[in-house]
C-alpha atoms as a PDB file:
ATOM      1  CA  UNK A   1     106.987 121.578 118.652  1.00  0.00           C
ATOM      2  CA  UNK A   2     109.799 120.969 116.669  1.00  0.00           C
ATOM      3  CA  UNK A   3     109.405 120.707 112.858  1.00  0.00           C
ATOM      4  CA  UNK A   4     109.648 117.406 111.123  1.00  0.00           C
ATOM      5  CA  UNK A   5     113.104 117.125 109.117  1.00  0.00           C
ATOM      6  CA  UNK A   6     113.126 115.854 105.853  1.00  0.00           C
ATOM      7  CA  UNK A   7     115.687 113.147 105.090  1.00  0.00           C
ATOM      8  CA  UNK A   8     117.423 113.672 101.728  1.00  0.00           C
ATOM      9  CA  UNK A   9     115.197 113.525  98.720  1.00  0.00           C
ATOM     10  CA  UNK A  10     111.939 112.840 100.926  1.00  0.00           C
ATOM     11  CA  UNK A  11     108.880 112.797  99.270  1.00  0.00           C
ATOM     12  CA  UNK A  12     105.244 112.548 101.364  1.00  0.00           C
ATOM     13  CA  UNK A  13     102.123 110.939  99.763  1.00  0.00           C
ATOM     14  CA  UNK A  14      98.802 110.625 101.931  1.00  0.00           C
ATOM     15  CA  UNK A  15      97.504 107.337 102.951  1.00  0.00           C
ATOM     16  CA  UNK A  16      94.776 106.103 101.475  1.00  0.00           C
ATOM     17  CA  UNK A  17      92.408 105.267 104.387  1.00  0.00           C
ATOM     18  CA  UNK A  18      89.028 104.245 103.937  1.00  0.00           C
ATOM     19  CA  UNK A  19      86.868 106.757 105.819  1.00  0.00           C
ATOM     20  CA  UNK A  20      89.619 109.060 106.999  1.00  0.00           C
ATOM     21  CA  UNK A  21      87.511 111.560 106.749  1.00  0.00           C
ATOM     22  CA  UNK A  22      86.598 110.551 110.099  1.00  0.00           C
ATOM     23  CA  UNK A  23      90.136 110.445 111.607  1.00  0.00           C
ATOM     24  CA  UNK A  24      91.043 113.566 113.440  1.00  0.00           C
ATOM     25  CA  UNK A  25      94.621 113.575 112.315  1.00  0.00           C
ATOM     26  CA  UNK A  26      95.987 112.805 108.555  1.00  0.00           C
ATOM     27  CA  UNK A  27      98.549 110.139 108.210  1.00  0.00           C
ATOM     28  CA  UNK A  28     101.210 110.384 105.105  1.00  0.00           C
ATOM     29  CA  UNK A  29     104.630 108.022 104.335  1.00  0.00           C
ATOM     30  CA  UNK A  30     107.577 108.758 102.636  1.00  0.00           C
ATOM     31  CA  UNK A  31     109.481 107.001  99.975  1.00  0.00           C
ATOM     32  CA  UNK A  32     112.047 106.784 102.625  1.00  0.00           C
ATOM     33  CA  UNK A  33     110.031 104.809 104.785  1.00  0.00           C
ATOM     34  CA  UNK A  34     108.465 107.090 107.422  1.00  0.00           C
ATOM     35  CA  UNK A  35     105.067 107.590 108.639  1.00  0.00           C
ATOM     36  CA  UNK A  36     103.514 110.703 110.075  1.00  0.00           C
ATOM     37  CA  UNK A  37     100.438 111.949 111.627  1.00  0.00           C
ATOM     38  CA  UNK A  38      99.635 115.591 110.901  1.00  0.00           C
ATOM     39  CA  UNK A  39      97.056 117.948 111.106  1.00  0.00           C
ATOM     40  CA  UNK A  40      97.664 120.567 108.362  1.00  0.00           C
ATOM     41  CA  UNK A  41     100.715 120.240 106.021  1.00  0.00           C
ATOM     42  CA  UNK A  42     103.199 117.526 106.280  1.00  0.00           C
ATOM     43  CA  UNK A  43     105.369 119.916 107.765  1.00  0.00           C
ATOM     44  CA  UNK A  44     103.763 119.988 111.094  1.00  0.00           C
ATOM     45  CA  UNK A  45     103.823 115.978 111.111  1.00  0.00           C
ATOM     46  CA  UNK A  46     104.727 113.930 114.166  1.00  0.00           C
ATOM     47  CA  UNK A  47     106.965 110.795 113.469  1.00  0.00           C
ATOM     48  CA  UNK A  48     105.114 107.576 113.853  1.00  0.00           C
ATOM     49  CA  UNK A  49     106.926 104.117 114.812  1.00  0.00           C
ATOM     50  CA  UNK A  50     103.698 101.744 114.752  1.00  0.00           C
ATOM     51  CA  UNK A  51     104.410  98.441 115.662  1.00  0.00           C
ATOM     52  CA  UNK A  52     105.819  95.480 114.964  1.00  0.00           C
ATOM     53  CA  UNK A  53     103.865  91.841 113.548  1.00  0.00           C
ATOM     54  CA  UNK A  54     106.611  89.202 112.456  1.00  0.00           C
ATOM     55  CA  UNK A  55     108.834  91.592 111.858  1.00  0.00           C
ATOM     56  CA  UNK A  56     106.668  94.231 109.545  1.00  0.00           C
ATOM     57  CA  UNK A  57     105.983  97.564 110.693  1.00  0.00           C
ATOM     58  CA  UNK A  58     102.256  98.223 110.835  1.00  0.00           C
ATOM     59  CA  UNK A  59     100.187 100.949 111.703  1.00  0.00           C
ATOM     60  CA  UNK A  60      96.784 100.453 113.367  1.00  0.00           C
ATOM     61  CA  UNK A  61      93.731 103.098 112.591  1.00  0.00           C
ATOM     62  CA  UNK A  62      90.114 103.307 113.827  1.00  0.00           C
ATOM     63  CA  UNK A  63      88.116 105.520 111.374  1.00  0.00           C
ATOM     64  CA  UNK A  64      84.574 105.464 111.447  1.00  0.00           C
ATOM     65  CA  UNK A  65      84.130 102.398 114.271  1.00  0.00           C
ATOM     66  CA  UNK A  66      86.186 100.240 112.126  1.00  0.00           C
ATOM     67  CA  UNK A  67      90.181  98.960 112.845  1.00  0.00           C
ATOM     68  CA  UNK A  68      92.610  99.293 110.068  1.00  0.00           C
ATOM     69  CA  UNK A  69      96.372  97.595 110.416  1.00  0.00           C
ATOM     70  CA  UNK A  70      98.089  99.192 107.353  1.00  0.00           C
ATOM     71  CA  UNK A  71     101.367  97.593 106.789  1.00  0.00           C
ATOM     72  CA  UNK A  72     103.699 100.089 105.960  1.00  0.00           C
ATOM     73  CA  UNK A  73     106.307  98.343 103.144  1.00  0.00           C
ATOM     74  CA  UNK A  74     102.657  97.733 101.135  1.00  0.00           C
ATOM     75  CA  UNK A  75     101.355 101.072 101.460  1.00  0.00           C
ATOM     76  CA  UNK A  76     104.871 102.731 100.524  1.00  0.00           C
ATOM     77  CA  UNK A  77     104.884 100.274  97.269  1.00  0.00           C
ATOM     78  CA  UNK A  78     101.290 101.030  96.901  1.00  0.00           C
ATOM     79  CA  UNK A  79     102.184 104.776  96.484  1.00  0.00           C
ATOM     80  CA  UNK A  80     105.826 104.792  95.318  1.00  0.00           C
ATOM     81  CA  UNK A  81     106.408 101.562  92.997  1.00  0.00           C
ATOM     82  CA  UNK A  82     103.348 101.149  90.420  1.00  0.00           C
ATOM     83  CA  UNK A  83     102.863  97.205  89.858  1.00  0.00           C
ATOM     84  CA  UNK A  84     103.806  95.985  86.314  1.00  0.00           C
ATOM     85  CA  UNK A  85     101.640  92.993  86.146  1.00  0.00           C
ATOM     86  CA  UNK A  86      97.924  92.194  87.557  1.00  0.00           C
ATOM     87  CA  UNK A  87      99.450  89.165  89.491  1.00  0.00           C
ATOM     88  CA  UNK A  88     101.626  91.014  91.237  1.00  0.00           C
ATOM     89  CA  UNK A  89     100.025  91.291  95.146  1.00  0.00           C
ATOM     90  CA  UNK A  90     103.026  90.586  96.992  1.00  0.00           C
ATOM     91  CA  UNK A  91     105.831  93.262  98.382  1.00  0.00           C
ATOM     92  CA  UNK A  92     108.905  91.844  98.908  1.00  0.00           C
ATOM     93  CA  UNK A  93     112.059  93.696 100.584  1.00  0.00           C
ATOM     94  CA  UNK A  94     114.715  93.288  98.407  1.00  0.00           C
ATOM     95  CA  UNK A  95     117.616  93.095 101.412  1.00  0.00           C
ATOM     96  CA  UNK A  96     115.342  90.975 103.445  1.00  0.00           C
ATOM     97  CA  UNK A  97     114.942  93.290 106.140  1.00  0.00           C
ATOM     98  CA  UNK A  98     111.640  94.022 106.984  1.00  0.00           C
ATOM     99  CA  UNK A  99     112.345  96.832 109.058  1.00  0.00           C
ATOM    100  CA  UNK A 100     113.671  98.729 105.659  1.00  0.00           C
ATOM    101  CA  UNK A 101     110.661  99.753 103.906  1.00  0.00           C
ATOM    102  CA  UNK A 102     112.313 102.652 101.367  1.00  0.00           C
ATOM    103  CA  UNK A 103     110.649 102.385  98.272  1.00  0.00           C
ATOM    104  CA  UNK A 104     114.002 101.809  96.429  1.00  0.00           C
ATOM    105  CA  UNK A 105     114.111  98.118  98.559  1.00  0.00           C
ATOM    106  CA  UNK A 106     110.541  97.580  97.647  1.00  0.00           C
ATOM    107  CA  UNK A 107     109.148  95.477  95.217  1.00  0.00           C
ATOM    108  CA  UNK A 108     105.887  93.828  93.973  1.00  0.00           C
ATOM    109  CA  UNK A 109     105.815  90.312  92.964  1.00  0.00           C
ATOM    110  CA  UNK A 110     104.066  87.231  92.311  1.00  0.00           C
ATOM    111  CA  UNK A 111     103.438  84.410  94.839  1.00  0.00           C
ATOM    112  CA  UNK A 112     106.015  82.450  92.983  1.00  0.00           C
ATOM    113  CA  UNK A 113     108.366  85.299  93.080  1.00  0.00           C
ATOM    114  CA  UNK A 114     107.415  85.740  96.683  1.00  0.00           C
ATOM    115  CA  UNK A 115     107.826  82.095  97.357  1.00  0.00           C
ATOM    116  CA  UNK A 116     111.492  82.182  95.742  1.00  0.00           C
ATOM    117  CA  UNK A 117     112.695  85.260  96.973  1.00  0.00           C
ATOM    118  CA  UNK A 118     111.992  84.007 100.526  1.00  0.00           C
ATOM    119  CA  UNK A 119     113.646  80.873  99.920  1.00  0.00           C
ATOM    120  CA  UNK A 120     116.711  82.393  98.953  1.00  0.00           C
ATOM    121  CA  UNK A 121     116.689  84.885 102.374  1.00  0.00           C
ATOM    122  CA  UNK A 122     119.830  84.651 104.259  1.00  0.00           C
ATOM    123  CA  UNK A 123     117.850  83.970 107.175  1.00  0.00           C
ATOM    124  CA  UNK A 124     116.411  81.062 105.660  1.00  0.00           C
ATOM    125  CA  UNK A 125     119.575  79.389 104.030  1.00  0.00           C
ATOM    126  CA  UNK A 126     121.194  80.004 107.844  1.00  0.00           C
ATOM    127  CA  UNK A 127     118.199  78.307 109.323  1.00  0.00           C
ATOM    128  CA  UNK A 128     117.972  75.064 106.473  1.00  0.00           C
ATOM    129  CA  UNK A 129     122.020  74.697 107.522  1.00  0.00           C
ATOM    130  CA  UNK A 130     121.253  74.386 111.237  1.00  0.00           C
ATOM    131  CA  UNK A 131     118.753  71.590 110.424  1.00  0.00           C
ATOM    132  CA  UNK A 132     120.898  69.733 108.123  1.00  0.00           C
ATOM    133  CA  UNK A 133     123.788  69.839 111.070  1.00  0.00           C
ATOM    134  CA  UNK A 134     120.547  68.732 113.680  1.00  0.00           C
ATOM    135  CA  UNK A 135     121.111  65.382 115.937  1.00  0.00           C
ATOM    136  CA  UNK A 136     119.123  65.565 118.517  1.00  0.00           C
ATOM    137  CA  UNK A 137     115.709  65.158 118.512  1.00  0.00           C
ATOM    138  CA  UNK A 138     115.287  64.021 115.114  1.00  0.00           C
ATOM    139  CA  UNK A 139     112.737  60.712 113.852  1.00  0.00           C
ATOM    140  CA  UNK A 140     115.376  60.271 111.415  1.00  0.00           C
ATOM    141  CA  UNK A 141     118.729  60.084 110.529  1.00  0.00           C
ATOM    142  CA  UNK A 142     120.749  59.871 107.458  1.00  0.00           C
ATOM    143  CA  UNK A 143     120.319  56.079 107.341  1.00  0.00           C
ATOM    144  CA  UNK A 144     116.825  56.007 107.492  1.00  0.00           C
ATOM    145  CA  UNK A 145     116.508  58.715 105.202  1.00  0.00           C
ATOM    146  CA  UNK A 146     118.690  56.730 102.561  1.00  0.00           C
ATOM    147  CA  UNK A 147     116.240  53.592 103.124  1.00  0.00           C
ATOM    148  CA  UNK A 148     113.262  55.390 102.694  1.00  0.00           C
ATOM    149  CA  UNK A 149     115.149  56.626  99.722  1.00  0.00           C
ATOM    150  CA  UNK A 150     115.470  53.291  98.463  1.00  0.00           C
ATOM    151  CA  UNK A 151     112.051  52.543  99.364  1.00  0.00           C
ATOM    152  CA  UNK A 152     110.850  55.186  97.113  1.00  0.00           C
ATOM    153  CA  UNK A 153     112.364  54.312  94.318  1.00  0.00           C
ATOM    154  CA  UNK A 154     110.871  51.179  93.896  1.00  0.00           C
ATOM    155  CA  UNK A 155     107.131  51.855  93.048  1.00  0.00           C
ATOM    156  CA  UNK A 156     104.989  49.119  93.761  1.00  0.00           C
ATOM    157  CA  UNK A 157     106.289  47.234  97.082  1.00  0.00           C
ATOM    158  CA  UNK A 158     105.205  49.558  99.396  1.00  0.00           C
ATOM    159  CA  UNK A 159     102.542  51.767  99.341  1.00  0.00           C
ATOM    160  CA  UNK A 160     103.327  55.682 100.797  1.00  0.00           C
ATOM    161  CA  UNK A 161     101.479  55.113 104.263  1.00  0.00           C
ATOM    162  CA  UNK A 162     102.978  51.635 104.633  1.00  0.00           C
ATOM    163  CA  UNK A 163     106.631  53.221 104.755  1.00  0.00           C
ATOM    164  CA  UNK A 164     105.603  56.217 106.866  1.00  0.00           C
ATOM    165  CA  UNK A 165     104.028  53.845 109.456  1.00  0.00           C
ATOM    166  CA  UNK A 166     107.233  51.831 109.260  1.00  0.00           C
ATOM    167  CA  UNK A 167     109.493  54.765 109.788  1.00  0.00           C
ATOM    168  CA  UNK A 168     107.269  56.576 112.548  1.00  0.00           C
ATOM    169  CA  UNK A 169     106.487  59.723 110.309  1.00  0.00           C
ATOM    170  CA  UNK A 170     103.825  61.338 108.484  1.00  0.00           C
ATOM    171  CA  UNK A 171     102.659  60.931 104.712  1.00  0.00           C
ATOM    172  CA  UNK A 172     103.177  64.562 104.126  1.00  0.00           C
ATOM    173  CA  UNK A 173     106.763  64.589 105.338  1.00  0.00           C
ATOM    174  CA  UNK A 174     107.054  61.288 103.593  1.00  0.00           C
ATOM    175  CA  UNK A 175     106.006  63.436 100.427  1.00  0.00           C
ATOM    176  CA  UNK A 176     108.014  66.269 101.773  1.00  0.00           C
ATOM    177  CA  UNK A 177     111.145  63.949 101.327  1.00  0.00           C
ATOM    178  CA  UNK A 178     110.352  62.183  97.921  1.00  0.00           C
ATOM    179  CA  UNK A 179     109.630  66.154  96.570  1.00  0.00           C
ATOM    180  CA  UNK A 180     113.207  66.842  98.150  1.00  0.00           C
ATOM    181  CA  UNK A 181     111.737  69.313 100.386  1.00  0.00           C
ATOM    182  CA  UNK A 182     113.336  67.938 103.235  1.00  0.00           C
ATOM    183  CA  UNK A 183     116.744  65.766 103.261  1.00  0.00           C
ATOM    184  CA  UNK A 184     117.324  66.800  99.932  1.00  0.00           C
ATOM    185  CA  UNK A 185     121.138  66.208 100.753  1.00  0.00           C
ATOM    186  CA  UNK A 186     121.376  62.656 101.103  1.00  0.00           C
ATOM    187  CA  UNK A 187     121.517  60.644  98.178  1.00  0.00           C
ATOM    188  CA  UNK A 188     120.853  57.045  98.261  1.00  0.00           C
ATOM    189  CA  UNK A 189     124.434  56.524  97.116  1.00  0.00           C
END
């Protein structure tokens, strides 16, 4: 068997299983990333790839007749990057790419800083473009948007489910509009 290679500056911390006592193997990740299984010193480790869930790398364990997925960006924060605040329970990547789970691209944050960072993801300003440029298939349009725009701005004459039953759409994306969730780009103008 051919021993593991350390990348540059590489450092291993065990995972913190519950029961692993009962594993046959010991698991360990790096601040680079990596997960291993092992048996007596990190240096006889086998490379572990784990699989994928929307995107994240997790690794699935059965100690003790119970299943464990361990995502593998929290468990590198939990043992590289100490949290700074008691809200903090989210790890974000800080380049967006899940698949890059160093502990230099990983951060803990807040559900609002979770929230914000996602909203600001490449992926999702590419994806809020293509539905802006949408046509097809759409309820509405920019002209209907614009009247429900008016609509809205006159408190009193209609009530919210009067004007979503008018325009064929829900409340919440009715709410979703007046927020400037959606079709936050047309102005009434």
């Amino acid at each position: 068997m051919v021993a593991l290679k350390n990348l540059k500056n590489e450092v291993w911390k065990d995972l913190q299983i519950k029961h692993k006592t009962t594993l046959r193997k010991k698991y360990a990740v790096s601040n680079m990333g990596r997960v291993i299984s092992y048996n007596e010193s990190h240096d006889d480790g086998k490379l572990l790839n784990g699989s994928t869930v929307e995107g994240y790398t997790v690794l699935n364990i059965k100690p003790a007749d119970t299943f464990q997925s361990l995502y593998l960006h929290r468990e590198v924060a939990k043992l590289f990057n100490p949290k700074t605040s008691r809200n903090q329970k989210y790890v974000i990547h800080v380049d967006y790419n899940k698949k890059n789970n160093k502990a230099t691209n990983l951060r803990w944050a807040s559900k609002e800083e979770m929230e914000e960072h996602q909203q600001s993801s490449p992926a999702k300003i590419a994806y809020k473009e293509q539905q802006r440029q949408r046509v097809k298939g759409l309820k509405l349009n920019i002209t209907k948007v614009k009247s429900i725009k008016r609509l809205l701005a006159r408190p009193g004459k209609k009530t919210m489910k009067q004007i979503a039953e008018q325009f064929e759409i829900s409340e919440m994306q009715l709410y979703r509009i007046k927020n400037g969730e959606n079709w936050s780009h047309v102005t009434t103008d």
